[in-house]
N, C-alpha and C. Protein backbone atom coordinates (compact mmCIF):
# COMPACT_ATOMS: atom_id res chain seq x y z
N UNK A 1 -44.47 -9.54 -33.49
CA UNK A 1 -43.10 -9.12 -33.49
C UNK A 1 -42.27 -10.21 -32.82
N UNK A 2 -41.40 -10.60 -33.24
CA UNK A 2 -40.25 -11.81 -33.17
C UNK A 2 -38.49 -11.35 -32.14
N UNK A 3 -38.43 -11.15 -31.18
CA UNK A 3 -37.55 -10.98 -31.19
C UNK A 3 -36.25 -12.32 -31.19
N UNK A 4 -35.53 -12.08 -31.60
CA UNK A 4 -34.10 -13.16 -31.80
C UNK A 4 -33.75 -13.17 -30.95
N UNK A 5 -32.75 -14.87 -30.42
CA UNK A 5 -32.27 -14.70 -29.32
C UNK A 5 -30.55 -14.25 -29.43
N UNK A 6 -30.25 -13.30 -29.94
CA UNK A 6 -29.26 -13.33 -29.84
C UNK A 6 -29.15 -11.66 -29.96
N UNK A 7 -30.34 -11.10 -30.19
CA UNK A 7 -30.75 -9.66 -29.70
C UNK A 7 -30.97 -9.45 -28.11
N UNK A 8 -31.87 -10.83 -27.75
CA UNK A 8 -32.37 -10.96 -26.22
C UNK A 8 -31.22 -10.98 -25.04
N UNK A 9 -30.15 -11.73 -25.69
CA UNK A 9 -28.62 -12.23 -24.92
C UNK A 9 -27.98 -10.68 -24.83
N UNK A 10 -28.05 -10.01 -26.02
CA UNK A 10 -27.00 -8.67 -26.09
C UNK A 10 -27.78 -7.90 -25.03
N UNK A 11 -28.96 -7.55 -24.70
CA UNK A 11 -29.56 -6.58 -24.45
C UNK A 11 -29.64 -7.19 -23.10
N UNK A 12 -29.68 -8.35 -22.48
CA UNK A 12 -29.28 -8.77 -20.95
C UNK A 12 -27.79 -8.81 -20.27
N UNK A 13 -26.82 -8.79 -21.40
CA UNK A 13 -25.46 -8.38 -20.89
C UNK A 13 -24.91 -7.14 -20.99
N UNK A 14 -26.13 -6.18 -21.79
CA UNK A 14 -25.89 -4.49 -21.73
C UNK A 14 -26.63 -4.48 -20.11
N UNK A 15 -27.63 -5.04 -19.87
CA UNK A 15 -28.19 -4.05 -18.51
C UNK A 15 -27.79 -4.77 -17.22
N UNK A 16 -26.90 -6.18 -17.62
CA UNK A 16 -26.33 -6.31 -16.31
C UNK A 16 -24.41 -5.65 -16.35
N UNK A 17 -23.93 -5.33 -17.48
CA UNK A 17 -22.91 -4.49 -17.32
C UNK A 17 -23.15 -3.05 -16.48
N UNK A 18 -24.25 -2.53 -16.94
CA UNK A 18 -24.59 -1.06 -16.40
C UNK A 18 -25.01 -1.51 -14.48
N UNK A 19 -25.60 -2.48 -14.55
CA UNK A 19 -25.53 -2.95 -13.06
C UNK A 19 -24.53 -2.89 -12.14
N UNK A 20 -23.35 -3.84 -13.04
CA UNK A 20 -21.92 -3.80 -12.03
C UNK A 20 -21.71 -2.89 -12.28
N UNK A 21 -21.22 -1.70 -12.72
CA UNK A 21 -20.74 -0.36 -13.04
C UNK A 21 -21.46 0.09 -12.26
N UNK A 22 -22.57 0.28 -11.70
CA UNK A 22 -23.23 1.32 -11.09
C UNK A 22 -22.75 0.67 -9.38
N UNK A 23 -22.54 -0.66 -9.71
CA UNK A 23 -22.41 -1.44 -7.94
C UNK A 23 -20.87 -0.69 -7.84
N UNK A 24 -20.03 -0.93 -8.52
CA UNK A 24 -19.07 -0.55 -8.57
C UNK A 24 -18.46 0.62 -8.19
N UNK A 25 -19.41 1.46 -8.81
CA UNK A 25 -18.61 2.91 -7.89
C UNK A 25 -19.62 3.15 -6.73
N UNK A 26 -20.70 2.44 -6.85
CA UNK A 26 -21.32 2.83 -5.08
C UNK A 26 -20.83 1.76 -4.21
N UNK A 27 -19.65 0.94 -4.59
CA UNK A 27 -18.60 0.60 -3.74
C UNK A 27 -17.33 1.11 -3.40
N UNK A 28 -17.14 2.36 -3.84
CA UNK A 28 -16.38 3.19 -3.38
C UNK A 28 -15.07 2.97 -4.80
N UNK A 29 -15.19 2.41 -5.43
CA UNK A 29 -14.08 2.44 -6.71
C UNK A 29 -14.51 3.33 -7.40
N UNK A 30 -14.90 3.96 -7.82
CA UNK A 30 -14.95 4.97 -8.56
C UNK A 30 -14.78 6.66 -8.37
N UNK A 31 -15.04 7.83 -9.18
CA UNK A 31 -14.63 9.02 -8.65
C UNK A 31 -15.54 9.66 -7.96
N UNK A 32 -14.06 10.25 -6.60
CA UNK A 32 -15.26 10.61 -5.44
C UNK A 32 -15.56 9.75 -4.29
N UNK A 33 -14.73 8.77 -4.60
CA UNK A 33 -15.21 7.61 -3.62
C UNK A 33 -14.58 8.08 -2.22
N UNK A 34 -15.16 7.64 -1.27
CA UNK A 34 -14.63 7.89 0.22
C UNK A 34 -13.03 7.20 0.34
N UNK A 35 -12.20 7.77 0.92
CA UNK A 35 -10.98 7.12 0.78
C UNK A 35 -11.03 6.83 2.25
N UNK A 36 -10.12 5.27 2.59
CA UNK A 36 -10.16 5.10 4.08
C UNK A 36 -9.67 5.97 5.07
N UNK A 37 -9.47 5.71 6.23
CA UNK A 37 -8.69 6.95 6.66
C UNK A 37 -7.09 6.09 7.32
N UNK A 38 -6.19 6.96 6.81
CA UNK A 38 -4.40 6.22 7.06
C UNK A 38 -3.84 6.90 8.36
N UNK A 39 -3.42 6.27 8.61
CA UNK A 39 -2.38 6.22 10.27
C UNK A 39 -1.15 7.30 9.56
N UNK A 40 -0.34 7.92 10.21
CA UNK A 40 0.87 8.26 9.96
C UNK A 40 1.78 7.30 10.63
N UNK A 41 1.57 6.25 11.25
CA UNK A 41 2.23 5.36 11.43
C UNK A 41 1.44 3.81 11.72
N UNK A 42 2.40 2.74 10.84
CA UNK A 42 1.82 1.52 11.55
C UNK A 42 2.75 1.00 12.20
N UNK A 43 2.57 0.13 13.39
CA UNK A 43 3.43 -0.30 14.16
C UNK A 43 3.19 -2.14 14.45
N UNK A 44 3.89 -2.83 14.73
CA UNK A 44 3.77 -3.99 14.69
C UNK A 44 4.62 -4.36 15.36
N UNK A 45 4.36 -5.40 16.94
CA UNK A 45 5.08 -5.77 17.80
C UNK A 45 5.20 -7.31 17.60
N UNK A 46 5.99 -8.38 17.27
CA UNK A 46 6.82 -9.80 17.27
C UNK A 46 6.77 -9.98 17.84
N UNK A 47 7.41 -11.09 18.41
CA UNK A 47 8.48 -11.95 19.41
C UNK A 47 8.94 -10.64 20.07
N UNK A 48 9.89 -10.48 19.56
CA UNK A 48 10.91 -9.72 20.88
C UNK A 48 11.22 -8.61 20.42
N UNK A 49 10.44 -7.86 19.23
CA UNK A 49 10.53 -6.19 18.35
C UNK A 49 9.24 -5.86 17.94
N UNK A 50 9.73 -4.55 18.02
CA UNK A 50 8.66 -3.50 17.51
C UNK A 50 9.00 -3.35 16.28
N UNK A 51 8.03 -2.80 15.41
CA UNK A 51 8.61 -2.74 13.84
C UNK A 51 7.67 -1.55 13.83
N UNK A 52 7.71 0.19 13.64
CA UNK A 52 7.11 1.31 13.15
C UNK A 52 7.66 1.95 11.61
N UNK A 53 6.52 1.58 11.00
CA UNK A 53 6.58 2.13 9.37
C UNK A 53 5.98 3.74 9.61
N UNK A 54 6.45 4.21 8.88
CA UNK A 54 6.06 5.64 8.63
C UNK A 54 6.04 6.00 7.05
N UNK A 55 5.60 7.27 6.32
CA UNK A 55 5.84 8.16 5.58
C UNK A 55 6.25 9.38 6.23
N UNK A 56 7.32 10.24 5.46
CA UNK A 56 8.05 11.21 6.00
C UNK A 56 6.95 12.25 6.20
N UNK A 57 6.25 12.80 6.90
CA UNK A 57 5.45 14.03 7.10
C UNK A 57 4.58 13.99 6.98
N UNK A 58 3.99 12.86 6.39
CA UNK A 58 2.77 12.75 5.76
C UNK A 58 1.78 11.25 5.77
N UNK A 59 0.40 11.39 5.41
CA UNK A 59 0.30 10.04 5.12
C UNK A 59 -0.22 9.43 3.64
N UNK A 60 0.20 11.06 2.80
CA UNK A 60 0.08 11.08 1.27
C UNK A 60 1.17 11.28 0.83
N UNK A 61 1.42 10.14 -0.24
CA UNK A 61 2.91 10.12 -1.09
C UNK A 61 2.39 10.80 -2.07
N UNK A 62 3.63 10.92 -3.04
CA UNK A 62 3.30 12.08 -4.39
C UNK A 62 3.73 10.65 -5.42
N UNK A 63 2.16 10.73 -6.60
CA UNK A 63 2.81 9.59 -7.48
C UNK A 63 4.31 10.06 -8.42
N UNK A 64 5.00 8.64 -8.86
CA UNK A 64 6.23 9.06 -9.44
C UNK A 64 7.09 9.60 -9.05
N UNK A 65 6.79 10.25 -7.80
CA UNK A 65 8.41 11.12 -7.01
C UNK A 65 9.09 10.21 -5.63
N UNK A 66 10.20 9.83 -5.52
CA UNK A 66 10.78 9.55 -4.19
C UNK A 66 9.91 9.93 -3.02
N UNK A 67 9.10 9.30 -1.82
CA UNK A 67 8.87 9.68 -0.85
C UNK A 67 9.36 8.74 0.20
N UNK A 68 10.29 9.20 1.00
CA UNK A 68 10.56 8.52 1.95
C UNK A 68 9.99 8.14 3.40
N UNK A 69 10.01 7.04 2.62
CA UNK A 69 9.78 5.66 4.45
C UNK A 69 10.77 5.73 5.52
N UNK A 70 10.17 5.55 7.06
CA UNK A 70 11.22 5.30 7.63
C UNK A 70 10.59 4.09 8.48
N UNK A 71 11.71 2.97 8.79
CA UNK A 71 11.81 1.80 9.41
C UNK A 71 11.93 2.24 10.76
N UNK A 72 11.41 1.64 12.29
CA UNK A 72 11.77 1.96 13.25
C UNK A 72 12.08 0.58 13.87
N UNK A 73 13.17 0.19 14.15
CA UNK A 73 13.03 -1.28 14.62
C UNK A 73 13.93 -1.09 16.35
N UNK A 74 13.03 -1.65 17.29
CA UNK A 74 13.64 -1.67 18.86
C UNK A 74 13.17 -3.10 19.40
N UNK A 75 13.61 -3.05 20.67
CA UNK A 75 13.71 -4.54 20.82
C UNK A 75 12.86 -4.37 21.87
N UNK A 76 12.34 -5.02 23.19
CA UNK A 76 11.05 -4.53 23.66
C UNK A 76 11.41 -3.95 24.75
N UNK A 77 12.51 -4.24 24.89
CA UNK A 77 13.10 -3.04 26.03
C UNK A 77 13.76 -1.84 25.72
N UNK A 78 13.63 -1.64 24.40
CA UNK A 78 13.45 -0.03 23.95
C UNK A 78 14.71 0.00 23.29
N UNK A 79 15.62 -1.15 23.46
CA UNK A 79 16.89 -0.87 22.64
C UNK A 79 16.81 -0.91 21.12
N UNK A 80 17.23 -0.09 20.25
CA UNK A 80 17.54 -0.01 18.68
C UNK A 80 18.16 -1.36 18.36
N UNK A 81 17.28 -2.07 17.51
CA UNK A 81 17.90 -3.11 16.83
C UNK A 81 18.85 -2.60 15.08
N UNK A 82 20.27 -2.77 15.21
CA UNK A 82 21.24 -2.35 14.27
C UNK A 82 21.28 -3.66 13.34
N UNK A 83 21.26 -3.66 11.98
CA UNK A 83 22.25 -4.89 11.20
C UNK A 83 21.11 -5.33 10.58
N UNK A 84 19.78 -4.84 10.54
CA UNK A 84 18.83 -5.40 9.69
C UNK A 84 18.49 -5.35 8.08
N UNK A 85 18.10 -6.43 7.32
CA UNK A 85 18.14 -6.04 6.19
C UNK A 85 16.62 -5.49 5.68
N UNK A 86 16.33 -4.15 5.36
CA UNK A 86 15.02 -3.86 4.96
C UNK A 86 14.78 -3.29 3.77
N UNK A 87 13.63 -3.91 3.24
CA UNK A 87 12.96 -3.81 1.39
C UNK A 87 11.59 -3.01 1.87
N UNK A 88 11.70 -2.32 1.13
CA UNK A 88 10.46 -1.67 1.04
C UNK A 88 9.60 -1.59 -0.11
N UNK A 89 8.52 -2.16 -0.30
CA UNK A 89 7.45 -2.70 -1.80
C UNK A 89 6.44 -1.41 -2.06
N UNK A 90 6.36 -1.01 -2.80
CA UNK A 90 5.41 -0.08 -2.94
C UNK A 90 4.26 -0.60 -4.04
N UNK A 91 2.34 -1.02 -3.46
CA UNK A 91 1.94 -1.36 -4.39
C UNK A 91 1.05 -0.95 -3.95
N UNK A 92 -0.43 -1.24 -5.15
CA UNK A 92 -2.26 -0.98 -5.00
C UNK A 92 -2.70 -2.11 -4.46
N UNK A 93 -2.88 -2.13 -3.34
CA UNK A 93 -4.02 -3.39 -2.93
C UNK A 93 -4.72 -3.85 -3.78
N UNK A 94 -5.91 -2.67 -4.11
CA UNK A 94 -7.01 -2.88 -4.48
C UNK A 94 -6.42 -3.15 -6.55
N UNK A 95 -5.60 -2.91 -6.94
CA UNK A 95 -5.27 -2.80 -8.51
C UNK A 95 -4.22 -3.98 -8.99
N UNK A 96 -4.27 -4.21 -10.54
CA UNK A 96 -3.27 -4.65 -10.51
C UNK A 96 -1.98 -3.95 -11.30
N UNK A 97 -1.27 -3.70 -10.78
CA UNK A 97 -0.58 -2.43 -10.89
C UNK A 97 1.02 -2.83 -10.90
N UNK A 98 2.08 -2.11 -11.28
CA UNK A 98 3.45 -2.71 -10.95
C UNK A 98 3.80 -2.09 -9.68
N UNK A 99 4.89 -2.79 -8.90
CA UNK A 99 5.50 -2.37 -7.82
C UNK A 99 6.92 -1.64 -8.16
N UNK A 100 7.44 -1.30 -6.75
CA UNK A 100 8.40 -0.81 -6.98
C UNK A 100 9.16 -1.17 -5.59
N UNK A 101 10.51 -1.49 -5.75
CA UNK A 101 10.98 -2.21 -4.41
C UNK A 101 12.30 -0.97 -4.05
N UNK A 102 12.43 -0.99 -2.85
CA UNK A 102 13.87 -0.34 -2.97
C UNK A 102 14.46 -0.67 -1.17
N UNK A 103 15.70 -1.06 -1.08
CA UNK A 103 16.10 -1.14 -0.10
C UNK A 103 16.69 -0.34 1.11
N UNK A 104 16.24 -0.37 2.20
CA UNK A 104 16.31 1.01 3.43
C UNK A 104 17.83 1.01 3.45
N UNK A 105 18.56 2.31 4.20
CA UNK A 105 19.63 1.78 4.38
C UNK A 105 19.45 2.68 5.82
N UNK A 106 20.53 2.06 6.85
CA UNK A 106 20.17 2.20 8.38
C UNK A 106 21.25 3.85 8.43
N UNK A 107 20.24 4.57 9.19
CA UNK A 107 20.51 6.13 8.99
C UNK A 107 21.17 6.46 10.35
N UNK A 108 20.73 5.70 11.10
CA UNK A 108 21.08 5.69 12.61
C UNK A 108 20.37 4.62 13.46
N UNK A 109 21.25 4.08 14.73
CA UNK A 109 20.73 2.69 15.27
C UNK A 109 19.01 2.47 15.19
N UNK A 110 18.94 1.51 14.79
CA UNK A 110 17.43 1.05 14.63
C UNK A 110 16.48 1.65 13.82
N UNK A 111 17.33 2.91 13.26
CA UNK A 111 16.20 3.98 11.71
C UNK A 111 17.01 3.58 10.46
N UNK A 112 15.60 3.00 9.82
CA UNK A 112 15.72 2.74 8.41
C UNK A 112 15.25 3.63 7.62
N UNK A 113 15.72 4.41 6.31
CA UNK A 113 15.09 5.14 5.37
C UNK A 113 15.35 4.81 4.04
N UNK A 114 14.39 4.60 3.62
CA UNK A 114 14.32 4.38 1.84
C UNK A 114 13.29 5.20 0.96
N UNK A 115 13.45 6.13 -0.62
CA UNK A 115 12.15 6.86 -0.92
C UNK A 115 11.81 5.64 -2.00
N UNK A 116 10.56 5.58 -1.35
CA UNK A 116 9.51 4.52 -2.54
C UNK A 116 9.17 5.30 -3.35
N UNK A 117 8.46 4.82 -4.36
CA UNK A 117 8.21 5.95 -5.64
C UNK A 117 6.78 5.05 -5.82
N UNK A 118 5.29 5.43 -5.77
CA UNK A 118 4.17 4.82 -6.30
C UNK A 118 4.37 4.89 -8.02
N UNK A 119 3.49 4.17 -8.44
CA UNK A 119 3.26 4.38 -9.83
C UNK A 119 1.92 5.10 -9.88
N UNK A 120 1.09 4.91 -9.74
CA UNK A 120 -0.16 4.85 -9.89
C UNK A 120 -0.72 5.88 -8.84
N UNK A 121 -1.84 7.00 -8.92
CA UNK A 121 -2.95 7.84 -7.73
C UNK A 121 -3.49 7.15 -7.16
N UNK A 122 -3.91 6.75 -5.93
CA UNK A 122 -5.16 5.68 -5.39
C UNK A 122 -4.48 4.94 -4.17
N UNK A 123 -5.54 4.78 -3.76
CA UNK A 123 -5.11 3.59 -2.58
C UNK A 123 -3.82 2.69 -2.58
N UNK A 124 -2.78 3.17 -1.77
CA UNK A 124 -1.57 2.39 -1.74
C UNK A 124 -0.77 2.02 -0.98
N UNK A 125 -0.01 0.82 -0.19
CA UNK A 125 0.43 0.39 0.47
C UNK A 125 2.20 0.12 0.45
N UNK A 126 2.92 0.23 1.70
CA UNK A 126 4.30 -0.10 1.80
C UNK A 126 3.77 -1.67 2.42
N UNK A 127 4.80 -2.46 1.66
CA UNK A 127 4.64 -3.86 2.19
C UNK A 127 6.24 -3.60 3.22
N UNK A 128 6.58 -3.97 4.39
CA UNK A 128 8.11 -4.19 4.83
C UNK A 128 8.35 -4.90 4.97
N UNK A 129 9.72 -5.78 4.23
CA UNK A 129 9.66 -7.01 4.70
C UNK A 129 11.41 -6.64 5.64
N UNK A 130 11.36 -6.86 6.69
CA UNK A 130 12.49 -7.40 7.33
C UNK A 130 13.31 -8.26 7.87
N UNK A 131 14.83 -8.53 7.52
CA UNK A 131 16.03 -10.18 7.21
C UNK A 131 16.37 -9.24 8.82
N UNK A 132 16.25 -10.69 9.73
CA UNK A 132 16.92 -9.93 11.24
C UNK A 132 16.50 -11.07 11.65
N UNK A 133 18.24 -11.86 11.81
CA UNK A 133 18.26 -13.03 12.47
C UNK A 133 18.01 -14.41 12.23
N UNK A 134 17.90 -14.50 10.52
CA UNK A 134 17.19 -15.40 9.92
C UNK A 134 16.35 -15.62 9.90
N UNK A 135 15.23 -14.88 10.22
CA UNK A 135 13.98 -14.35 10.31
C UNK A 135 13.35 -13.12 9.21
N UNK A 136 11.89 -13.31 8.69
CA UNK A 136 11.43 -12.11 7.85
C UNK A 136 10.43 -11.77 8.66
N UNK A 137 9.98 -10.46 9.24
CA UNK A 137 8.85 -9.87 9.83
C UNK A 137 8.24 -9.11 8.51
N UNK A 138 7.07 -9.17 8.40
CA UNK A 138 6.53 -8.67 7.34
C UNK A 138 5.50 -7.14 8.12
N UNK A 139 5.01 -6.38 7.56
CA UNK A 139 4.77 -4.82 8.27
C UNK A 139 3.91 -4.23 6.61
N UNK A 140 2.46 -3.80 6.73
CA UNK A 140 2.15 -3.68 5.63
C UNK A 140 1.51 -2.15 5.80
N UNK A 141 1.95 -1.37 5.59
CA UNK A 141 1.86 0.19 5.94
C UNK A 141 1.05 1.46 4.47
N UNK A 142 -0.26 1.69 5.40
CA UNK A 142 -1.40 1.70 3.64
C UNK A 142 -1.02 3.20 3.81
N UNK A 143 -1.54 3.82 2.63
CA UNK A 143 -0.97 5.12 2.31
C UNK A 143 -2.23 5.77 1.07
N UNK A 144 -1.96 7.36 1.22
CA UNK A 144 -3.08 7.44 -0.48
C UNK A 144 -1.39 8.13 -1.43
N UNK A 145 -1.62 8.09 -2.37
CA UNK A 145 -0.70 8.47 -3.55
C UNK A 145 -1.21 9.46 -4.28
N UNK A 146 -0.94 10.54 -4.43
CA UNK A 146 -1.95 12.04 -4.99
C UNK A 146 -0.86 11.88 -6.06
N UNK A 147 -1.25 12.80 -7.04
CA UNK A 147 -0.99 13.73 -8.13
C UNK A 147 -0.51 14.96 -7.80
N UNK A 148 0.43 15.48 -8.13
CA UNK A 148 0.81 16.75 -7.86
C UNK A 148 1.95 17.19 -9.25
């Protein structure tokens, strides 16, 4: 019996596909996978500010619906920094996925609020970038995104 090599090639890139697929979700990508565990807040101290990202109530956004972020920006002696410009990115780390940007607007001295909207269920992150002083502080605040 003869086998061809071009039977031999198919049948070694069928059982190393089923390989990565199987590595794959016993790396946690797949369904069921352990999800990390998220802060209800990240915080990030500069030079001379604090920068606290939040989700409103939660540390699960709803995909496709407005959920609002809030910016906390103070200076290190506890005073509210006013006049900052803040974007808020909503994306998948782990995917490649579209974003969605939307800009905070200051609700009261040193609170920023903007609702991000995910696209996508799964592992997801607020990137912040903040304009204060001719300066960008960047603040990357992870999140899960459910279905509802």
């Amino acid at each position: 019996m003869s086998i061809n090599r071009g039977n031999m090639i198919f049948c070694c890139a069928a059982v190393l596909a089923v390989i990565a697929f199987f590595g794959w979700l016993l790396t946690g990508a797949g369904i069921g996978a352990a999800s990390p565990s998220y802060r209800p807040t990240t915080e990030l101290a500069q030079d001379n500010y604090t920068f606290q990202v939040s989700l409103a109530n939660s540390t699960e956004a709803v995909m496709l619906k407005p959920n609002a972020f809030t910016v906390t920006i103070h200076q290190a002696n506890q005073h509210p920094v006013s006049g900052a410009a803040v974007d808020i990115t909503i994306f998948m780390p782990d995917m490649f996925c579209g974003t969605s940007t939307v800009k905070a607007k200051e609700i009261q001295p040193g609170v920023y609020q903007g609702d991000g909207i995910p696209l996508m269920a799964g592992n997801s992150a607020a990137e912040v970038k903040v304009q204060l002083e001719g300066r960008t502080f960047t603040v990357e605040h992870p999140f899960l995104t459910v279905r509802r």
